[in-house]
N, C-alpha and C. Protein backbone atom coordinates (compact mmCIF):
# COMPACT_ATOMS: atom_id res chain seq x y z
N UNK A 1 98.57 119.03 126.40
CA UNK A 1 98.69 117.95 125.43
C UNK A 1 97.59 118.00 124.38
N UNK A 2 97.67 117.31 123.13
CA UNK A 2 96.90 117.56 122.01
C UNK A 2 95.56 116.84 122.44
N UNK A 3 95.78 115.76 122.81
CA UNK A 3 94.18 114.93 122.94
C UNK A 3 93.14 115.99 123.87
N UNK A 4 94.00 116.57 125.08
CA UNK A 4 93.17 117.23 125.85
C UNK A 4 92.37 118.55 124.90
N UNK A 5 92.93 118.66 124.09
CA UNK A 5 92.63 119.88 123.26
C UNK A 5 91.84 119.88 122.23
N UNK A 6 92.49 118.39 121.54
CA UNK A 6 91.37 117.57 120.60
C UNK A 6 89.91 117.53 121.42
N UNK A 7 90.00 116.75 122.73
CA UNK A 7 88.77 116.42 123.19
C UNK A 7 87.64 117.47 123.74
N UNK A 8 88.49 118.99 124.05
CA UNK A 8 88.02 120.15 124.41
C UNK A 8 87.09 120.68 122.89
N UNK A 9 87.53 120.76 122.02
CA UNK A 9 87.40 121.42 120.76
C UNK A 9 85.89 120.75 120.50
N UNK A 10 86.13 118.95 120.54
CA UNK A 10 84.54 118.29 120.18
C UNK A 10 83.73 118.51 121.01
N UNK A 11 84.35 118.77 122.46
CA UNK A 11 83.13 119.18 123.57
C UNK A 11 82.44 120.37 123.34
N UNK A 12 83.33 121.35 123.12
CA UNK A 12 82.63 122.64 122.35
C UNK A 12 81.58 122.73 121.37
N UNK A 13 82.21 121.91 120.07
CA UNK A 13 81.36 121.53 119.03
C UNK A 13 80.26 120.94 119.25
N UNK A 14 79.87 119.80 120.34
CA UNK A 14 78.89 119.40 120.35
C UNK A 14 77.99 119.57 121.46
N UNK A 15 78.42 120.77 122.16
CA UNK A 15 77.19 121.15 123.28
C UNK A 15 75.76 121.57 123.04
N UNK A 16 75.83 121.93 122.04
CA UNK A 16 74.13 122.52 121.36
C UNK A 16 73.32 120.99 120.59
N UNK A 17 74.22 120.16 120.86
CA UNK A 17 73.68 118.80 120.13
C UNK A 17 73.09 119.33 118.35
N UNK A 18 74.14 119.12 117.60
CA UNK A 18 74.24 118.72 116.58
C UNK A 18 73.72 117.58 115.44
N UNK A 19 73.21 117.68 114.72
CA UNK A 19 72.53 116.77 113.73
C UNK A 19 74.17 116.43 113.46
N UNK A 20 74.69 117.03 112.80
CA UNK A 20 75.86 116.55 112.33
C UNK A 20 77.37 117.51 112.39
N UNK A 21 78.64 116.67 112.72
CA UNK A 21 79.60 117.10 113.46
C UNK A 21 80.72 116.84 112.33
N UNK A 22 81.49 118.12 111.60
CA UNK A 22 82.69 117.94 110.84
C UNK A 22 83.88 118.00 111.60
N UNK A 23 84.76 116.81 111.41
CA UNK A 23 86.01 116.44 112.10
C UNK A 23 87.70 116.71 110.98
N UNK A 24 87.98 117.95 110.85
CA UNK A 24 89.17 117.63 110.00
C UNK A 24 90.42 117.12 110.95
N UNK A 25 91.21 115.91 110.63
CA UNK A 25 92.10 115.76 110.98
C UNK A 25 92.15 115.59 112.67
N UNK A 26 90.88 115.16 113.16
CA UNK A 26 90.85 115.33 114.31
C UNK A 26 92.25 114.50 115.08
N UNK A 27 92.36 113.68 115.15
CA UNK A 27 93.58 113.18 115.66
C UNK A 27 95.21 113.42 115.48
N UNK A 28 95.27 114.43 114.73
CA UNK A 28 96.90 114.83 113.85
C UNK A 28 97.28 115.27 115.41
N UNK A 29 99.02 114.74 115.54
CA UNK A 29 99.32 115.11 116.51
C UNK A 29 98.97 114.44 118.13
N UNK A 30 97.90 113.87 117.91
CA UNK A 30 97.55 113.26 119.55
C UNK A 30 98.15 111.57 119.78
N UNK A 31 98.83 111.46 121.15
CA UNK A 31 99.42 110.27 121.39
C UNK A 31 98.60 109.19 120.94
N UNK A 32 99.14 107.86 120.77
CA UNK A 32 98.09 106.57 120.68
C UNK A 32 97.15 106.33 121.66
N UNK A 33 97.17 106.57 123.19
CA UNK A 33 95.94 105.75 123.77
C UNK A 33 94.91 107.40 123.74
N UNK A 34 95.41 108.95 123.55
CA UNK A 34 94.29 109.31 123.09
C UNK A 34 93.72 109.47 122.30
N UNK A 35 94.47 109.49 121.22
CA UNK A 35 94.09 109.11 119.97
C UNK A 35 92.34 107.76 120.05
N UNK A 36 92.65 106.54 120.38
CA UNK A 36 91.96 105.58 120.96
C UNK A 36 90.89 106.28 121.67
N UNK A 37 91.13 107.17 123.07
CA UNK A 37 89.92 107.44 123.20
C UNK A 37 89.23 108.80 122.86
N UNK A 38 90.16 109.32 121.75
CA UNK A 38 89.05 110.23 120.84
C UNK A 38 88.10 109.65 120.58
N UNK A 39 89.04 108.69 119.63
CA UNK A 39 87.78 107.68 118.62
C UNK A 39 86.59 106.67 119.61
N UNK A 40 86.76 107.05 120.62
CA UNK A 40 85.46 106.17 121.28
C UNK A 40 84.76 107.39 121.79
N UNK A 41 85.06 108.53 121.84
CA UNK A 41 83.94 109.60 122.19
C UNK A 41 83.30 109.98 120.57
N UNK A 42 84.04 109.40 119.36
CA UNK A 42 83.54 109.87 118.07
C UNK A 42 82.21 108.64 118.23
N UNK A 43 82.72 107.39 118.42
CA UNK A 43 82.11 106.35 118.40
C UNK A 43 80.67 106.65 119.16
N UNK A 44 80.51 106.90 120.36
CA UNK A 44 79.71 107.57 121.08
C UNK A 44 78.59 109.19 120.77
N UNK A 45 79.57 109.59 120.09
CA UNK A 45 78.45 110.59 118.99
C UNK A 45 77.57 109.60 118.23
N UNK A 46 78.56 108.79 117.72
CA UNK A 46 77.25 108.83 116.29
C UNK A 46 76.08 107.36 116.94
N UNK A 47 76.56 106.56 117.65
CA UNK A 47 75.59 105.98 118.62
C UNK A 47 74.62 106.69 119.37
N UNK A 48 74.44 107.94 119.22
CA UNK A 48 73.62 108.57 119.91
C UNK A 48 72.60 109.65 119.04
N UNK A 49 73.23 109.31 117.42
CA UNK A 49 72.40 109.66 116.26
C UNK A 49 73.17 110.90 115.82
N UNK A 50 74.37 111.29 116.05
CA UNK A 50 74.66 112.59 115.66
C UNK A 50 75.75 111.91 114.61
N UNK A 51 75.60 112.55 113.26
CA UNK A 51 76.36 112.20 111.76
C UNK A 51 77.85 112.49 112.10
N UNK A 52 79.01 111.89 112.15
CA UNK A 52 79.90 112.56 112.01
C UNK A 52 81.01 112.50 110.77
N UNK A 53 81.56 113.93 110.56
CA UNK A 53 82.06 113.18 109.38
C UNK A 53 83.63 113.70 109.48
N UNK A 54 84.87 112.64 109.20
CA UNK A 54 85.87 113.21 109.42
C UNK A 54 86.90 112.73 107.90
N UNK A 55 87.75 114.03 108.40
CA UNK A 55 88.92 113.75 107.36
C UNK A 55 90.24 113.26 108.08
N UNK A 56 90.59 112.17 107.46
CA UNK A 56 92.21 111.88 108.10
C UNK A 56 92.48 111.15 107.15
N UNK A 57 94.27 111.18 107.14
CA UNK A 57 95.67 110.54 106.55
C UNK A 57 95.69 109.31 106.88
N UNK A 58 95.35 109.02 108.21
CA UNK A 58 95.87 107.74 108.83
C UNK A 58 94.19 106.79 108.28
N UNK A 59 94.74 106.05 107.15
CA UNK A 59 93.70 104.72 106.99
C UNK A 59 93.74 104.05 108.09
N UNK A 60 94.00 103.66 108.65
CA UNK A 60 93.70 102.85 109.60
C UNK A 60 92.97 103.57 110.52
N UNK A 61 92.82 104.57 110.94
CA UNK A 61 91.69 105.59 111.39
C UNK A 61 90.78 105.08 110.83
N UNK A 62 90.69 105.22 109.40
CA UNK A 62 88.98 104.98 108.76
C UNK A 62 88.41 103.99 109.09
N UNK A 63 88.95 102.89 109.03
CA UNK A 63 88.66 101.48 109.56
C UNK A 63 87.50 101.40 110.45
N UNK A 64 87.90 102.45 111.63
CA UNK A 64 86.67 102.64 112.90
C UNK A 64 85.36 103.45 112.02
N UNK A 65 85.19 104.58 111.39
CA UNK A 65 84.20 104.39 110.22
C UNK A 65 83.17 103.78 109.32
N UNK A 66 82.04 104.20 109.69
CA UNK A 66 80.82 102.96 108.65
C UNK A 66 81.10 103.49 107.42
N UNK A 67 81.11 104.33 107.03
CA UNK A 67 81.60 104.69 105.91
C UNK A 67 82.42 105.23 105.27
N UNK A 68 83.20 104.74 104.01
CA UNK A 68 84.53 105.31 104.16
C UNK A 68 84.47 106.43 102.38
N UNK A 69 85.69 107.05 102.10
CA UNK A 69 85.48 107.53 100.76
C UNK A 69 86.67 108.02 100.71
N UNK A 70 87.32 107.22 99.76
CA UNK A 70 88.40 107.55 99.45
C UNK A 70 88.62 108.38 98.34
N UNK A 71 89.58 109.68 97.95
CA UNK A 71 90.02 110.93 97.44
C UNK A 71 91.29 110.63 97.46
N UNK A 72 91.69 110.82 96.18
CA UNK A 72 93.06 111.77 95.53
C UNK A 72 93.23 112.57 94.44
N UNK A 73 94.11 113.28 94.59
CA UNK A 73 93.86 114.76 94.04
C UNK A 73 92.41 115.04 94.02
N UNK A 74 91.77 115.15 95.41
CA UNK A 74 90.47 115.63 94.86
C UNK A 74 89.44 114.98 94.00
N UNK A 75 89.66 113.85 93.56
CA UNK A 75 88.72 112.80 92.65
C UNK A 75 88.75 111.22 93.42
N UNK A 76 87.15 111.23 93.69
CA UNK A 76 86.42 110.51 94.70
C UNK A 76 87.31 109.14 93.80
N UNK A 77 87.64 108.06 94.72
CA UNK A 77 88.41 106.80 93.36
C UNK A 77 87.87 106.08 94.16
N UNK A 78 87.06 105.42 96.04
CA UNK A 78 86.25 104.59 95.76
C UNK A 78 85.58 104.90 97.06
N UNK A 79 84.25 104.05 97.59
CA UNK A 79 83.02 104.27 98.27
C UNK A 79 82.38 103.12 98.87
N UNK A 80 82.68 103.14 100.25
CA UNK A 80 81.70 101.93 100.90
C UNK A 80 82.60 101.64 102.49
N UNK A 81 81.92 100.61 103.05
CA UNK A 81 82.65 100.18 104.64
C UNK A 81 84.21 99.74 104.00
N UNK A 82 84.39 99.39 105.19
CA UNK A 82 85.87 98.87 105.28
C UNK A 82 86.27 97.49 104.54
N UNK A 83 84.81 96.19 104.63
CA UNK A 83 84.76 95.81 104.50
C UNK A 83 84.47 95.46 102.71
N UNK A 84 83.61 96.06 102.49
CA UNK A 84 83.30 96.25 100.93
C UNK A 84 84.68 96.57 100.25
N UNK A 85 84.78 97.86 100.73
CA UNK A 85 86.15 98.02 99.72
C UNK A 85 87.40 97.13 99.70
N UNK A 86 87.55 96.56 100.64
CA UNK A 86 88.81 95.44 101.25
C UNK A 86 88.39 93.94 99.58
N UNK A 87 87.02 93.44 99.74
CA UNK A 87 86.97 92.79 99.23
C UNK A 87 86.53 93.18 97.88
N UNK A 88 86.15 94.18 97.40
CA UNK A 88 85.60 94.85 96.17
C UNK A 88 86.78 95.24 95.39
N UNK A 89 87.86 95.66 95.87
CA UNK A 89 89.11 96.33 95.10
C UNK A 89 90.27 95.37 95.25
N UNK A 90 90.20 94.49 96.04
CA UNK A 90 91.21 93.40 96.49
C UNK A 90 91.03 91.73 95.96
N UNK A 91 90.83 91.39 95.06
CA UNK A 91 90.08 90.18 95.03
C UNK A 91 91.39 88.66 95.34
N UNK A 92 92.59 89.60 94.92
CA UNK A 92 93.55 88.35 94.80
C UNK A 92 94.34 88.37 95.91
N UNK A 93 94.73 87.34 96.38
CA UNK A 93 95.53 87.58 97.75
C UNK A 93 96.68 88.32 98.37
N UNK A 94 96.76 88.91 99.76
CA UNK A 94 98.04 89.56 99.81
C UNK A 94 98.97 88.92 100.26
N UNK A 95 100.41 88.73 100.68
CA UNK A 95 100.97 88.43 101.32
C UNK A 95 102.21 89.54 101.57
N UNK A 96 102.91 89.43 102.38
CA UNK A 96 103.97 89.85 102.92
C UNK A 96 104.87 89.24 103.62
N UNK A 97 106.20 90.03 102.76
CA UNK A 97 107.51 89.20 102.59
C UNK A 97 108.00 90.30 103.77
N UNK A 98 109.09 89.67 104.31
CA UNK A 98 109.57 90.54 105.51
C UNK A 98 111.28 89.83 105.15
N UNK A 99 112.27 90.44 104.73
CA UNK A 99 113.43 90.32 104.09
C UNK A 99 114.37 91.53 104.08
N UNK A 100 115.70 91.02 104.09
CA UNK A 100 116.45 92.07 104.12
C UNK A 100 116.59 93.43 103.13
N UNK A 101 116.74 92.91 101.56
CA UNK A 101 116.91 94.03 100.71
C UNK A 101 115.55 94.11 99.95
N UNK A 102 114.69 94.98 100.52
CA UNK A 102 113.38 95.00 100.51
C UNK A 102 113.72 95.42 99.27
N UNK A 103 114.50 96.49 98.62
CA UNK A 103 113.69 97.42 97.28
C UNK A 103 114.11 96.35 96.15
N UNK A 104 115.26 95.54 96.52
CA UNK A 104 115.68 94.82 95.20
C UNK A 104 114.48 93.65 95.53
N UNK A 105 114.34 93.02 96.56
CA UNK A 105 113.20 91.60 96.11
C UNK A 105 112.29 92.05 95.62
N UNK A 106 111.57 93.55 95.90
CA UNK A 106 110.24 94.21 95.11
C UNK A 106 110.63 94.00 93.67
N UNK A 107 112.05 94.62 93.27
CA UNK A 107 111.91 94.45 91.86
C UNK A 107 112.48 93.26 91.46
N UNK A 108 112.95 92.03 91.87
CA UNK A 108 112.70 90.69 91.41
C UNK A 108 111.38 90.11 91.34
N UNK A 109 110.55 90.94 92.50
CA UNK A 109 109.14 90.10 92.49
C UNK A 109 108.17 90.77 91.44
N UNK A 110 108.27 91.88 91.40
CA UNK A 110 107.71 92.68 89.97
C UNK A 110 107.79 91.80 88.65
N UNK A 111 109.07 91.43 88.23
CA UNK A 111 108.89 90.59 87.26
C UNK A 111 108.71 89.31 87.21
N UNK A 112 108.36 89.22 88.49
CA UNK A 112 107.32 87.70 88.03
C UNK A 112 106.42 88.02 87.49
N UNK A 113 105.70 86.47 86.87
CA UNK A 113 104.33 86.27 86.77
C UNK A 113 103.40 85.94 87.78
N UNK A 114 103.91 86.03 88.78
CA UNK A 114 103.08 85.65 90.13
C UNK A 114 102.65 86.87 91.02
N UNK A 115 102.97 87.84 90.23
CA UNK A 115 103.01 89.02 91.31
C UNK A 115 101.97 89.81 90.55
N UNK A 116 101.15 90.65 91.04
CA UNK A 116 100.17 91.84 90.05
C UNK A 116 101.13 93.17 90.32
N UNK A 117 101.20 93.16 92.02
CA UNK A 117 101.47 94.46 92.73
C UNK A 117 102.30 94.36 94.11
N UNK A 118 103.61 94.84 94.30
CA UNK A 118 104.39 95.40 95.64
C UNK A 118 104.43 96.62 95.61
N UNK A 119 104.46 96.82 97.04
CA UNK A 119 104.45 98.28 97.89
C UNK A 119 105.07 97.91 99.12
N UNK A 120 106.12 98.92 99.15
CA UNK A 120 106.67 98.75 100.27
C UNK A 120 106.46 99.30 101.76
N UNK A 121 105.88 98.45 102.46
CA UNK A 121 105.30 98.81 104.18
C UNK A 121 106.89 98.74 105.50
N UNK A 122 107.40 99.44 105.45
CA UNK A 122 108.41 99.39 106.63
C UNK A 122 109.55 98.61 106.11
N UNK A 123 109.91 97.69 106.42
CA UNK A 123 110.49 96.43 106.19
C UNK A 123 110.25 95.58 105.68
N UNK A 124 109.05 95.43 105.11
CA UNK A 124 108.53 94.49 104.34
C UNK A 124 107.90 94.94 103.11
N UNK A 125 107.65 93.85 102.46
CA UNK A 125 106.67 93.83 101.18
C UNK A 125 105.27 93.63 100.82
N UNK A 126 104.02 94.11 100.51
CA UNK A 126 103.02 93.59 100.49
C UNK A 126 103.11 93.67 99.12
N UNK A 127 102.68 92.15 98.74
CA UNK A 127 102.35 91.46 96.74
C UNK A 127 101.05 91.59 96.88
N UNK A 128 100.45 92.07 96.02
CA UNK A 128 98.98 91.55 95.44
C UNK A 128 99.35 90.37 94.70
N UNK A 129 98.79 89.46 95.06
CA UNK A 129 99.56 88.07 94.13
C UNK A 129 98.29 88.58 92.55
N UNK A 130 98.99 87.47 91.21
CA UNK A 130 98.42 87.47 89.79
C UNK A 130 97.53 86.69 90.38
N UNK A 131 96.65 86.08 89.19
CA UNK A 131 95.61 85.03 88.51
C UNK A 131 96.88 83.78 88.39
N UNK A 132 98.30 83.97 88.63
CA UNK A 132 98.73 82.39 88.39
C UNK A 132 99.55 82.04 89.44
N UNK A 133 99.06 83.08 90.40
CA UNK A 133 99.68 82.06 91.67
C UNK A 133 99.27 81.07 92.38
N UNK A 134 99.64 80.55 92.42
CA UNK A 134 99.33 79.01 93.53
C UNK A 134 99.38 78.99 95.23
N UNK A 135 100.54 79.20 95.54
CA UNK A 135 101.13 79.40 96.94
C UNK A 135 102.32 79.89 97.34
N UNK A 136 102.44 79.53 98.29
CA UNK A 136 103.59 80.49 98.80
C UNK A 136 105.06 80.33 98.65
N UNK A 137 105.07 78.90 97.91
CA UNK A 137 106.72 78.69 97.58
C UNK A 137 107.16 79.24 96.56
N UNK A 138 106.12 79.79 96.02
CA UNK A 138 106.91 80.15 94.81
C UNK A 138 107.09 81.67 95.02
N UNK A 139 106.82 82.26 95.90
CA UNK A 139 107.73 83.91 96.96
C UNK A 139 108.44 83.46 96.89
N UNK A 140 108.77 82.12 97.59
CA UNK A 140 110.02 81.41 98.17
C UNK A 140 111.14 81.52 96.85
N UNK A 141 110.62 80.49 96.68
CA UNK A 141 111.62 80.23 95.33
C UNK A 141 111.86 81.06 94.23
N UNK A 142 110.99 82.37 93.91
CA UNK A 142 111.40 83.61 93.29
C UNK A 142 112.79 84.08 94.12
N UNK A 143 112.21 84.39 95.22
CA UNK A 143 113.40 85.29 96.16
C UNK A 143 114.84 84.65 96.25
N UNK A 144 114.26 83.22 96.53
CA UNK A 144 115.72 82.40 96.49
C UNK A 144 116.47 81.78 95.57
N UNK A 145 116.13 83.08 94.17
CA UNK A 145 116.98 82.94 93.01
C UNK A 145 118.21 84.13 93.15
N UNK A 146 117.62 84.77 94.07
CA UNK A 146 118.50 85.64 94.76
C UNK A 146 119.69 85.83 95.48
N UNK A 147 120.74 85.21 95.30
CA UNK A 147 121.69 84.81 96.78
C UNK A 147 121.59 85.98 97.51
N UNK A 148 121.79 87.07 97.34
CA UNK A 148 121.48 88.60 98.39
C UNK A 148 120.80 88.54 99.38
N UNK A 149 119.30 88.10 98.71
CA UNK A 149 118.21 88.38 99.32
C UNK A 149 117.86 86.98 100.32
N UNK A 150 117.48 87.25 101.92
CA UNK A 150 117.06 86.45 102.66
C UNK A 150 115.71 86.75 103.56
N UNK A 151 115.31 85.87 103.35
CA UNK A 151 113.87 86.14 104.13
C UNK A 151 113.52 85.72 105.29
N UNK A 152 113.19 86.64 105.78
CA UNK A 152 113.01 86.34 107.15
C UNK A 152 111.30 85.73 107.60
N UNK A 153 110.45 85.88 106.67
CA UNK A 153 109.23 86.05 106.94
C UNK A 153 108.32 85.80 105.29
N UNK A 154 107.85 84.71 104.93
CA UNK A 154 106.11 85.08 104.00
C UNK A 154 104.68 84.52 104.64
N UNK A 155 104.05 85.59 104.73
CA UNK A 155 102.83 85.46 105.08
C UNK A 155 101.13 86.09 104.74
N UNK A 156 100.60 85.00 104.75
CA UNK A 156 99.28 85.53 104.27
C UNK A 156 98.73 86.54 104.92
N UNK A 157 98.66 87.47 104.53
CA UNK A 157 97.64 88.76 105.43
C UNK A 157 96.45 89.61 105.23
N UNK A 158 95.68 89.97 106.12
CA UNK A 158 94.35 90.66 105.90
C UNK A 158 94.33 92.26 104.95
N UNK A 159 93.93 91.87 103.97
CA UNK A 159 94.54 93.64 103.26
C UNK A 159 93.95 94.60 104.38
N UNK A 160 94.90 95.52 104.36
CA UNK A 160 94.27 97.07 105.06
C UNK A 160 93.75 98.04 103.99
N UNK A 161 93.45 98.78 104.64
CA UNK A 161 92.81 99.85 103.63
C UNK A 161 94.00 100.74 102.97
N UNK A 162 94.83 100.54 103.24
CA UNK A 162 96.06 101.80 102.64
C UNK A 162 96.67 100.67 101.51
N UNK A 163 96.38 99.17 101.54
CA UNK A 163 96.80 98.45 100.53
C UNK A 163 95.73 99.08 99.55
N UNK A 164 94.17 98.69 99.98
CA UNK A 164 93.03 99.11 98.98
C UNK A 164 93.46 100.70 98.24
N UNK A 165 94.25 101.95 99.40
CA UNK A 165 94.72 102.78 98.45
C UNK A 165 95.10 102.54 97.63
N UNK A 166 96.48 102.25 97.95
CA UNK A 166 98.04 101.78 96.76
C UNK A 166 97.34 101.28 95.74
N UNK A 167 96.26 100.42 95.89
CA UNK A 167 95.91 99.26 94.84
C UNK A 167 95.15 100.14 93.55
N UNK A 168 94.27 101.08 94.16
CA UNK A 168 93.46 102.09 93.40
C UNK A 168 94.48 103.04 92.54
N UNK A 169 95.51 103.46 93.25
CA UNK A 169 96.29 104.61 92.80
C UNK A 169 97.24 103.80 91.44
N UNK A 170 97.37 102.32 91.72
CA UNK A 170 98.39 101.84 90.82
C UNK A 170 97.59 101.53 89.54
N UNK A 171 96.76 100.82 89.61
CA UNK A 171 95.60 100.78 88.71
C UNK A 171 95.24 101.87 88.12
N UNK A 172 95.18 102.94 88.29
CA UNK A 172 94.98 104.12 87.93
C UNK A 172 96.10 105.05 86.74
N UNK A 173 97.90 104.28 87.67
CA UNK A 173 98.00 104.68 86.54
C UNK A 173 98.64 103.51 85.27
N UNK A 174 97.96 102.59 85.74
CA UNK A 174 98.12 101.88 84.39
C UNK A 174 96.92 102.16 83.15
């Protein structure tokens, strides 16, 4: 299995005790609970003073990370914890709509004035709400100009870091 192989590879790497340990992609491929306890033997390096530094796809990986740095195409676009960047690149609220015809409410909610930014997560919607939103009825009552569209779900939520992507990349190309 991959974790066993993952976890063989860092044991290797770090038997001579290392100042500092490069991780590409360490987790690609390994189930969820080893995945989990990769990241607590990574956790356990650097508690013990050894630098580590890794590359991965999965933001939500980075999260476990003191420091994060986000790249596309190769050009650094932003720099800091999880926390910094969440609130540094995010200032206006998110929510997520959870509804049947996800791509058409994105583009009813696009042309509001209440909306900055949608991206579509699974089944649902995450809005960066504007500067003139108020609350949440008015998701409501956008969507339910819709007869099509029914919602199953609006709710306030904690941005993740793959919103803080989207958010950088869209901005970017405006």
């Amino acid at each position: 299995p991959g974790g066993i192989k993952q976890r063989l590879a860092l044991g290797t790497a770090v038997v001579h005790k290392p100042k500092i340990v490069f991780l590409d992609e360490p987790t690609s491929g390994v189930d969820p609970i080893s995945r989990r306890s990769f990241w607590d033997l990574i956790n356990e390096l650097s508690s013990e003073g050894i630098t580590v530094l890794v590359t991965t796809h999965y933001l939500e990986e980075a999260e476990y990370c003191g420091n994060i740095i986000l790249i596309n195409a190769g050009k650094l676009i932003a720099e800091g914890n999880s926390k910094v960047l969440k609130t540094k690149y995010l200032q206006n609220p998110i929510y997520e709509v959870e509804c049947n015809n996800v791509i058409e409410a994105m583009e009813v909610l696009e042309k509001s004035d209440i909306v900055d930014e949608t991206s579509i997560f699974g089944n649902s919607i995450h809005i960066i709400m504007s500067n003139n939103f108020k609350n949440e009825n008015q998701i409501y009552d956008t969507l339910k100009s819709q007869t099509n569209i029914q919602i199953k779900r609006i709710e306030k939520i904690t941005p993740t870091l793959e919103d803080v992507f989207i958010h950088l990349l869209e901005k970017d190309k405006k």
